[in-house]
Protein backbone atom coordinates (compact mmCIF):
# COMPACT_ATOMS: atom_id res chain seq x y z
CA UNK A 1 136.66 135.64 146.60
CA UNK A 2 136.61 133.56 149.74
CA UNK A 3 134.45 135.09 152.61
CA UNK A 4 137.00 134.97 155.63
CA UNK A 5 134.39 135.39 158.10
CA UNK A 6 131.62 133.03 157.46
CA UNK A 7 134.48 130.44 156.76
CA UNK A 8 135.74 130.90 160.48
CA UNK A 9 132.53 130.85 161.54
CA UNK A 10 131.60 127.34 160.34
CA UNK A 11 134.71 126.01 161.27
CA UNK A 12 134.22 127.70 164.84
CA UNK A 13 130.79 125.87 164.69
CA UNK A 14 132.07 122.50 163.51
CA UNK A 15 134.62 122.76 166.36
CA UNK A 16 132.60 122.76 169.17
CA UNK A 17 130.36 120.01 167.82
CA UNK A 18 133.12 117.77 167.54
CA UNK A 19 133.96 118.82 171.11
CA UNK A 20 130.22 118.00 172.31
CA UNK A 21 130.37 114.79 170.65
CA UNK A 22 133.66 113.58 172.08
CA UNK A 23 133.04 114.85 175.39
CA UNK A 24 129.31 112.92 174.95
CA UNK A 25 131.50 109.73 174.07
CA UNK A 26 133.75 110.30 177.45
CA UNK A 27 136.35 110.78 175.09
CA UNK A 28 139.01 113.74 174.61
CA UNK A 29 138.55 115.93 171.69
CA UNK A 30 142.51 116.71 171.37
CA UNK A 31 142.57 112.92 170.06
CA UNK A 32 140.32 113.71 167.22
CA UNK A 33 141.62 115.09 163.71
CA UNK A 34 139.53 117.07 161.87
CA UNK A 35 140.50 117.02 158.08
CA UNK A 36 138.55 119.93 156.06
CA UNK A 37 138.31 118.69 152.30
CA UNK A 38 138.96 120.95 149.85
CA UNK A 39 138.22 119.76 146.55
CA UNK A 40 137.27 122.03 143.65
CA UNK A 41 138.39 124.82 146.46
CA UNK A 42 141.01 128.08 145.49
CA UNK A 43 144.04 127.93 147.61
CA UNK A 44 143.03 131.51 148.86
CA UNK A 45 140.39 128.90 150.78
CA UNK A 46 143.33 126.21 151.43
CA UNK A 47 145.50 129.50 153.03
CA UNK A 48 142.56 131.05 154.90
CA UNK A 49 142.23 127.73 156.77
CA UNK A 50 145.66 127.77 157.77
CA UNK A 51 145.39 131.11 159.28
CA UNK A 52 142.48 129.56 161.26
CA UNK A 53 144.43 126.72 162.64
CA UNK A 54 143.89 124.09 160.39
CA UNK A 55 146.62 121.45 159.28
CA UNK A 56 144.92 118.86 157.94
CA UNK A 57 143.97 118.99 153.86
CA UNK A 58 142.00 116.26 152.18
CA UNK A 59 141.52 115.37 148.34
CA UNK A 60 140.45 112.61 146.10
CA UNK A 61 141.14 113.64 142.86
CA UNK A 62 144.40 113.53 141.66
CA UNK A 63 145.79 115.59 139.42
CA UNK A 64 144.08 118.19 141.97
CA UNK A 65 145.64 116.96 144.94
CA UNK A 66 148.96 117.44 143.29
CA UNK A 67 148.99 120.84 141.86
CA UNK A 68 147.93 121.57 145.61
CA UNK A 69 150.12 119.93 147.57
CA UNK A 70 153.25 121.87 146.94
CA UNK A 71 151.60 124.85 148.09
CA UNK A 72 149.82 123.04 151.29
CA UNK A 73 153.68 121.56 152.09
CA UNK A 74 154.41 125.44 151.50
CA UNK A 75 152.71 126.81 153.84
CA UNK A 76 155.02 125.36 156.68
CA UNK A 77 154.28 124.40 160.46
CA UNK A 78 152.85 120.47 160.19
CA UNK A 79 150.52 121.69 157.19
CA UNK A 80 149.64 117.95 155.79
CA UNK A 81 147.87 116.32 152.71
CA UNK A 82 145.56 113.36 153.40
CA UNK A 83 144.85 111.65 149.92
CA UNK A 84 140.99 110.46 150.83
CA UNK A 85 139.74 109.52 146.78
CA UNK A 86 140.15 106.03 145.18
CA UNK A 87 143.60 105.10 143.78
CA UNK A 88 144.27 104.02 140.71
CA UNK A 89 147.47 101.74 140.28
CA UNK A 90 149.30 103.64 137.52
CA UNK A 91 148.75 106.60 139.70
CA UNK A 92 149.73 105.23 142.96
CA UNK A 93 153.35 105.80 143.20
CA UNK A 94 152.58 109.60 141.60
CA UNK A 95 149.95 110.27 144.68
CA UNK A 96 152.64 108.61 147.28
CA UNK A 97 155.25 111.34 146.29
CA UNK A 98 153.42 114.34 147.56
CA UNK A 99 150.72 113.17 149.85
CA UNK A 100 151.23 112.98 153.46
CA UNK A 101 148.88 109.76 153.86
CA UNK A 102 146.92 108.01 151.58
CA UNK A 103 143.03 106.81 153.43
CA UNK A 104 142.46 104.72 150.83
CA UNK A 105 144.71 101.27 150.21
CA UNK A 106 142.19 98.77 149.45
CA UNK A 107 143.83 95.88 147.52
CA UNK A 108 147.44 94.23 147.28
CA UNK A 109 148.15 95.95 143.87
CA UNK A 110 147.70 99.26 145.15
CA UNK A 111 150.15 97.71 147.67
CA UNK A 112 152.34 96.34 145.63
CA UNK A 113 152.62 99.25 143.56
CA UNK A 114 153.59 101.28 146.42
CA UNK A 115 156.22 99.04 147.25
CA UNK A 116 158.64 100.50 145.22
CA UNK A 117 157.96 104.13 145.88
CA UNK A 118 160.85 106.61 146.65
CA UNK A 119 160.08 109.85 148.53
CA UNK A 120 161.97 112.71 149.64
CA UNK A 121 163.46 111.63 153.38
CA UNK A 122 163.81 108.27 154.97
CA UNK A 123 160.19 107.99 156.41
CA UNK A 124 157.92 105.53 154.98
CA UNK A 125 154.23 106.74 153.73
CA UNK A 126 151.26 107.20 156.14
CA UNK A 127 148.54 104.34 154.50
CA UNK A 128 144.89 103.32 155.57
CA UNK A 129 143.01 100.22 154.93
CA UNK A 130 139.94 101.49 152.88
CA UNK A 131 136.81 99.30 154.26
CA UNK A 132 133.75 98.19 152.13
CA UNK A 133 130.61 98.07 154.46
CA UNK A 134 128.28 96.85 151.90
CA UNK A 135 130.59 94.65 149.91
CA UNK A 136 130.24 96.55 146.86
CA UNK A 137 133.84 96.77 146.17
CA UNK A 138 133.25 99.10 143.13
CA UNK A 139 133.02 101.94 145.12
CA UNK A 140 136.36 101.13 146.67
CA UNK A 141 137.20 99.38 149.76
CA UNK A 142 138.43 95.90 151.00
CA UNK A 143 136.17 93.47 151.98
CA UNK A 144 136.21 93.37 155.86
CA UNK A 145 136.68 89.30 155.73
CA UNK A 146 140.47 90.16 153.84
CA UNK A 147 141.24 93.79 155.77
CA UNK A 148 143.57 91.53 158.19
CA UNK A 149 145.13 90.02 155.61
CA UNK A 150 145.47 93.45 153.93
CA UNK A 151 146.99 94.30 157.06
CA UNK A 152 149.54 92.12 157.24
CA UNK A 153 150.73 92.89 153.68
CA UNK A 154 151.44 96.53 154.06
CA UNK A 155 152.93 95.69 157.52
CA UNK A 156 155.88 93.86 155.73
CA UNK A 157 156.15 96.91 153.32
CA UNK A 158 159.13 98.89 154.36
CA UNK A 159 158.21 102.04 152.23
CA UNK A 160 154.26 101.98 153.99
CA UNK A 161 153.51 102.27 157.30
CA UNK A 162 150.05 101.02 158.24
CA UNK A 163 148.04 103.90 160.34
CA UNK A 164 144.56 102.42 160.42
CA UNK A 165 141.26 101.76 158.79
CA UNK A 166 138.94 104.17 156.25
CA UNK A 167 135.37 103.93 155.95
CA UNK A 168 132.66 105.64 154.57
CA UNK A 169 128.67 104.92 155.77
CA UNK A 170 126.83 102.92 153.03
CA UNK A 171 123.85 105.59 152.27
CA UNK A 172 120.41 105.33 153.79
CA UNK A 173 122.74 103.19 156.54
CA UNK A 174 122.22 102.97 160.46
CA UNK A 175 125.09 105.17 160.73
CA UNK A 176 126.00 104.11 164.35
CA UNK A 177 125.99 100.46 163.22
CA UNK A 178 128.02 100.68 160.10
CA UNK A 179 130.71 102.77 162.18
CA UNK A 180 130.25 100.04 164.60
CA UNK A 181 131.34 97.81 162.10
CA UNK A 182 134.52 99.98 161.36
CA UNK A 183 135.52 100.05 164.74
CA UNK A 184 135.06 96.45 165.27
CA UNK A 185 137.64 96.09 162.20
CA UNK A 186 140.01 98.16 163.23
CA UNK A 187 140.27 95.83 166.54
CA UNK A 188 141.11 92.97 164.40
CA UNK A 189 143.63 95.04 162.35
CA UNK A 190 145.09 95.96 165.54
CA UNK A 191 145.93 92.38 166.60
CA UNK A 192 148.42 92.49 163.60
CA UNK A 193 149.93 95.87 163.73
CA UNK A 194 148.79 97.04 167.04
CA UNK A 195 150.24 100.83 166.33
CA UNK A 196 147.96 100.72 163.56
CA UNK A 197 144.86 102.74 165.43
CA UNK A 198 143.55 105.88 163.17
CA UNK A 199 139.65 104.78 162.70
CA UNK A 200 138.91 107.39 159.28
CA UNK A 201 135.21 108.05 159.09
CA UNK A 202 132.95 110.57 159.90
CA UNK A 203 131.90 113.21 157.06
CA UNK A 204 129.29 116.37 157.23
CA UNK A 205 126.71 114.98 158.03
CA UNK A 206 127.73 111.57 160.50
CA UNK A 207 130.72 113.02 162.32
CA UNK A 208 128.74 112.76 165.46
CA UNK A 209 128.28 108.66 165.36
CA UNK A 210 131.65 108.10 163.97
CA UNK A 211 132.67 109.88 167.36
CA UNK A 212 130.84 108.07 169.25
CA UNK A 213 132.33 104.72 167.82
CA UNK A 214 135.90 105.63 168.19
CA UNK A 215 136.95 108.00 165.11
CA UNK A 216 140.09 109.45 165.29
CA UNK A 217 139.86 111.43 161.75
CA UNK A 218 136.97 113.34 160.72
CA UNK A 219 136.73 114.10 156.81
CA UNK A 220 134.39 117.36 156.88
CA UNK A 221 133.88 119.59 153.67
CA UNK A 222 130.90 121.38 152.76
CA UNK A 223 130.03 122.61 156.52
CA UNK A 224 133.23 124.04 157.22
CA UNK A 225 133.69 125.07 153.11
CA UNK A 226 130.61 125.70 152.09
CA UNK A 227 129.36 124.75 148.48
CA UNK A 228 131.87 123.01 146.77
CA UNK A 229 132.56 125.05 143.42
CA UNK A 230 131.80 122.61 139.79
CA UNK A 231 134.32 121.03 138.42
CA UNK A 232 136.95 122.98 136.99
């Protein structure tokens, strides 16, 4: 049973801190995205966020993401699935027929995987370079010397259109510097595909100095959710 209230209220809450920060950052908090995560989450939670204004779902695990997305596409008026986990290759084209945008393209197999994907309509897929900060690639992410070259790869992809760079803080990291270091990217990713200007970072507990470093997507879960339920 999903408590209506205290869910509004946190979202209410998270709301006007993103509005703080971006107005702190001289910046205009209609240009930020807030996407509420809802993994492990009923759809009774996906629906009462609708009803609250919210069009933007994330996940990372897929086959989660797709049993939801039907009902997320379902609920109508710009209701959209961002697919924010690591991608495997022999799920890739599987994820790119019911997700709205994928955050997390982070090598040329994923790429070239994707290349050959057929969706419903004539628009190609919504993709973001995934960024490593640390350069351990095992947790996902490109290394930032090869993001431009990345870049230019999904560029000349007809079925992928490039929307930016992800990036999550390295933990125990100077926050503002590591999103410093995404936004810094994302200005050499924009000298190839100069469209190309979503900056994805910012979670619970850093939305704040992703703002103030140019995010245009925050991924937010537990403090607009609350606990995230165990694995089913």
């Amino acid at each position: 049973m999903v408590d209506r209230q205290a869910l509004v209220e946190r979202l209410d809450s998270i709301r006007a801190q993103v509005a703080d920060a971006a107005r702190a950052a001289s910046r205009d908090p209609e240009d930020i995205t807030t996407i509420v995560v809802t993994k492990y989450h009923p759809l009774e939670l996906v629906e009462a966020l609708f009803e609250a204004g919210v069009r933007d779902f994330g996940e990372n695990r897929h086959p989660e993401s797709r049993d939801k997305a039907a009902h997320i596409h379902a609920l109508g008026d710009g209701a959209r699935l961002h697919f924010i986990g690591q991608l495997q290759r022999n799920k890739a084209r599987q994820v790119g027929r019911y997700a709205d945008a994928i955050h997390s393209i982070d090598r040329s197999e994923l790429v070239q995987a994707l290349a050959t994907l057929e969706r419903e309509g004539t628009e190609p897929l919504d993709v973001a370079l995934q960024l490593s900060l640390d350069g351990d690639t095992s947790r996902g992410g490109v290394p930032l010397d090869q993001a431009v070259a990345l870049a230019e790869e999904v560029a000349a992809t007809p079925t992928l259109r490039l929307r930016g760079v992800m990036a999550v803080a390295p933990i125990g990291a100077d926050t503002d510097a590591a999103f410093a270091t995404v936004r810094e990217t994302s200005e050499r990713v924009r000298t190839v595909v100069p469209d190309a200007d979503w900056i994805s970072a910012g979670m619970s507990h850093d939305f704040r100095s992703a703002i103030s470093q140019g995010a245009t997507h925050l991924r937010i879960g537990t403090a607009i959710t609350g606990n995230r339920p165990t694995a089913p």
